[in-house]
Protein backbone atom coordinates (compact mmCIF):
# COMPACT_ATOMS: atom_id res chain seq x y z
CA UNK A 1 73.67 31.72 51.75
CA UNK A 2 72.60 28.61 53.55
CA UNK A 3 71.13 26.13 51.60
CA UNK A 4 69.50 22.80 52.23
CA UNK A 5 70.57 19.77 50.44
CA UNK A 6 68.48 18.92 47.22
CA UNK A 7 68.74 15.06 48.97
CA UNK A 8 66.94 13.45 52.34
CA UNK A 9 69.31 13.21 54.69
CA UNK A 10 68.99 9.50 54.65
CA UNK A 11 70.21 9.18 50.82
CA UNK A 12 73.05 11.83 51.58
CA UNK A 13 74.24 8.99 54.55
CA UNK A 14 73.79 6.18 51.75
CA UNK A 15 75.54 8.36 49.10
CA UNK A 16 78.59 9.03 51.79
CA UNK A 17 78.85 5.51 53.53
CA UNK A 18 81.02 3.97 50.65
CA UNK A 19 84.61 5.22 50.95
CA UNK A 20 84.99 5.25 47.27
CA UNK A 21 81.68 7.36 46.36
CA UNK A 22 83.60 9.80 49.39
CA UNK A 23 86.73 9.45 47.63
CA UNK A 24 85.36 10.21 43.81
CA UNK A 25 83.59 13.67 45.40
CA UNK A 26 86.46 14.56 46.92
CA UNK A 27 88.73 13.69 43.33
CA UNK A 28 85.91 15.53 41.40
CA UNK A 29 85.44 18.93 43.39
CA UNK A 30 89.17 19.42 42.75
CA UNK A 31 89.12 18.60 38.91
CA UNK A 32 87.22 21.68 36.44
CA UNK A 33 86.54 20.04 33.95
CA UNK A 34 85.33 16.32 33.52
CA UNK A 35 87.60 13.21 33.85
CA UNK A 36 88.06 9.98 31.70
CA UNK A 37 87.10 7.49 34.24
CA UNK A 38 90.26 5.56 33.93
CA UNK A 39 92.26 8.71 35.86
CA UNK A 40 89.43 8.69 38.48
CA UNK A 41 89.84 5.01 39.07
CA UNK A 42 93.64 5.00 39.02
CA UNK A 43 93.86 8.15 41.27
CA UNK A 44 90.96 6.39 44.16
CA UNK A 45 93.05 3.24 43.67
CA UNK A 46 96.26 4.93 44.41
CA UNK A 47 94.68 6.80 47.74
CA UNK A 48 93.20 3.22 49.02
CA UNK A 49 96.59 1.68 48.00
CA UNK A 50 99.21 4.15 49.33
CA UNK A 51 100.88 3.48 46.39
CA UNK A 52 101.30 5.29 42.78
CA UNK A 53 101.02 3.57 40.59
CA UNK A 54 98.21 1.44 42.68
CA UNK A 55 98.64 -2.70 41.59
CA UNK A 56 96.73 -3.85 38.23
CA UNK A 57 94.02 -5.36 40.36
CA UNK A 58 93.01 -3.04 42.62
CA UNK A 59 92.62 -0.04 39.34
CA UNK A 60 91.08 -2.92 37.53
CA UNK A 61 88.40 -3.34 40.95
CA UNK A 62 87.73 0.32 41.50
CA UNK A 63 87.39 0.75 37.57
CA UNK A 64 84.58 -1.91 37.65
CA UNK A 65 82.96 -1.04 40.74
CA UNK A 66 82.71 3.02 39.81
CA UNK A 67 81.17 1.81 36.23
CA UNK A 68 79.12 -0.32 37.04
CA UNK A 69 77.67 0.43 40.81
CA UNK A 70 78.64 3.74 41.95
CA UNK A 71 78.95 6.49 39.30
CA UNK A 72 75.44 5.32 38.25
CA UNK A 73 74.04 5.46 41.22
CA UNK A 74 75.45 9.23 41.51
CA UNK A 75 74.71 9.73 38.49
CA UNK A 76 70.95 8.94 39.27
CA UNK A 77 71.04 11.23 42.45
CA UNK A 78 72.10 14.26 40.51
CA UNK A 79 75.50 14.42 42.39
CA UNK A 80 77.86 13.48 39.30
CA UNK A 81 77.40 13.48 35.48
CA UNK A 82 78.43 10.34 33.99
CA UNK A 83 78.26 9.05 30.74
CA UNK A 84 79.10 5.41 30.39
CA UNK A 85 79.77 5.49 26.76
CA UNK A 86 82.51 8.05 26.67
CA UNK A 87 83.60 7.11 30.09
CA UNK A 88 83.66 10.62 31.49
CA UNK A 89 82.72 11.99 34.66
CA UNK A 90 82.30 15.72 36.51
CA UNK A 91 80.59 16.50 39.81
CA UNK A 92 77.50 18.50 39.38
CA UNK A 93 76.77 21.61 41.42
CA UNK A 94 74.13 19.81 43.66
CA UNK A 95 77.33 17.21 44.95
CA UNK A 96 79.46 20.38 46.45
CA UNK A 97 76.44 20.64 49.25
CA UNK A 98 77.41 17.39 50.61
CA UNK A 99 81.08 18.83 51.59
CA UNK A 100 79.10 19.93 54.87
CA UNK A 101 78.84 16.12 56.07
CA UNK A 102 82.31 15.16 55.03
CA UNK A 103 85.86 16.57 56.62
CA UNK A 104 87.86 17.68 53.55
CA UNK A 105 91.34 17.78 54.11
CA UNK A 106 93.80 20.90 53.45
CA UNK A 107 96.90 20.31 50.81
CA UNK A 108 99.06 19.98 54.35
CA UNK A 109 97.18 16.71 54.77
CA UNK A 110 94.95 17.66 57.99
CA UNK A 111 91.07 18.44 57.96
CA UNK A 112 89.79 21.99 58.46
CA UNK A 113 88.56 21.21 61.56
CA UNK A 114 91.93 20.25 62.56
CA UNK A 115 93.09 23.54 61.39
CA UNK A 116 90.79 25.79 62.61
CA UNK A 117 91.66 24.06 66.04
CA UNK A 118 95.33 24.78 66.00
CA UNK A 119 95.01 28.28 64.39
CA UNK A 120 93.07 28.81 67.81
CA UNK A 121 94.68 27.05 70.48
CA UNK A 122 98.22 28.88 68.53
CA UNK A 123 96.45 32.42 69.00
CA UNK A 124 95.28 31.55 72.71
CA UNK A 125 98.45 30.75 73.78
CA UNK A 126 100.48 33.57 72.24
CA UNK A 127 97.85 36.14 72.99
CA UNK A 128 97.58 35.08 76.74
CA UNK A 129 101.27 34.77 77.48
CA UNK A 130 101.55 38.54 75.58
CA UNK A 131 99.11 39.32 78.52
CA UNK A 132 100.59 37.53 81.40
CA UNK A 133 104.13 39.43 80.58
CA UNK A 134 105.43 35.46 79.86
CA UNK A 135 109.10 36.43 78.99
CA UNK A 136 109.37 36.31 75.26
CA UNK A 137 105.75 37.44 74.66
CA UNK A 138 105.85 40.53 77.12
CA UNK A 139 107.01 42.80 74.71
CA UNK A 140 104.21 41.83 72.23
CA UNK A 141 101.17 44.37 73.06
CA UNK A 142 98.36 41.38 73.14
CA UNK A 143 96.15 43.35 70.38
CA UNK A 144 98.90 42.26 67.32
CA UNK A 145 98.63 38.53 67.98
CA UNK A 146 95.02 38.76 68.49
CA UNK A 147 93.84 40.68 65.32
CA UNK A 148 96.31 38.62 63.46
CA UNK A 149 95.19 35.19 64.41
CA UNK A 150 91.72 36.51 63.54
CA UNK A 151 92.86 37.83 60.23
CA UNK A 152 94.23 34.43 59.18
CA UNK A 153 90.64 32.65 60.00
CA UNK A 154 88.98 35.13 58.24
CA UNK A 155 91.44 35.05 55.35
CA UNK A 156 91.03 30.77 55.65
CA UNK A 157 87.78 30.95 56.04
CA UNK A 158 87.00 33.16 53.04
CA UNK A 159 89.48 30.75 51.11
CA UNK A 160 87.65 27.64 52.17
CA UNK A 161 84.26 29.23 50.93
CA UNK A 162 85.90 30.71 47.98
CA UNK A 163 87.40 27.05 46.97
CA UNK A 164 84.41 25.30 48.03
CA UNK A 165 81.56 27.31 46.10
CA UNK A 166 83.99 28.08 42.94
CA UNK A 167 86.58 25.12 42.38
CA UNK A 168 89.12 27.46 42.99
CA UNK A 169 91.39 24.81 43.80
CA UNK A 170 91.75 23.38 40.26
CA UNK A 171 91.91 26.76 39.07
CA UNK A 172 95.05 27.17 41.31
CA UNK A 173 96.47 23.48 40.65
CA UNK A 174 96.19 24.74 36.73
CA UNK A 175 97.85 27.92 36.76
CA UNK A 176 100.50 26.37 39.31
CA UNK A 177 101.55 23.69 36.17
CA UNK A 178 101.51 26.11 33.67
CA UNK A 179 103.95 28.15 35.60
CA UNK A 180 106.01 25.99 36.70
């Protein structure tokens, strides 16, 4: 269940200290199948913009700098597949082990971490004022809140593995467009 990274520590830091190698995992692990590097670098210009379409220059920059610097360099480590002459791109199985050094954000725009904190500090708070007869909550026998708040982090938490381990998430984004 717990595996150690196929990198040293020290390359996984190197790999993770540009924001746009961070940015191109994070782009990849949602897409299943492999990417024209043209939508990669318009979708990382458009995060580092805040703007979609991103400006000519910057899709032009991030264009240049994933061919020529750091696809290859990814490419080399094992973490992506690249091939320059088609100009495609997928993350290899090896790259979803580095989600353990990087905060991935939910689709509500907050990290996990910031999740898991609410979900807790919510479930505290209603399960203690259920037990200190707060008016509101003292009808509430302290057990329901409880085993629900622990039911939705297990039910995240199995999400979050499920989604991390099998792409789940571009399965979902898929069957979401074809439906609607």
């Amino acid at each position: 269940m717990f595996q150690r990274s196929v990198l040293p520590e020290v390359e996984v830091y190197h790999v993770l200290s540009s924001a746009r190698r961070r940015e191109t995992l994070a782009e990849l692990w949602g897409q299943p199948e492999p990417v024209s590097l043209r939508e990669l670098s318009e979708a990382i210009a458009a995060t580092e913009s805040g703007s979609h379409p991103a400006p000519r220059a910057l899709r032009e920059s991030v264009y240049n700098a994933l061919h020529q610097t750091h696809l290859p360099k990814m490419d080399d480590l094992g973490l992506v597949a690249y091939d320059p002459d088609r100009k495609t791109v997928s993350a290899c199985a090896e790259a979803r082990q580095l989600g353990r050094y990087m905060d991935v954000t939910t689709r509500l725009g907050v990290t996990w971490g910031e999740y898991y904190r609410a979900l807790g500090v919510a479930g505290l708070f209603i399960t203690v004022a259920s037990l200190a007869a707060v008016p509101g909550f003292a009808a509430v026998d302290p057990l329901i809140p409880a085993t629900g708040f622990l039911g939705a982090f297990a039910a995240s938490t199995v999400y979050q593995l499920l989604a991390e381990r099998l792409g789940v998430r571009g399965r979902i984004k898929r069957l979401c467009a074809r439906l609607f």
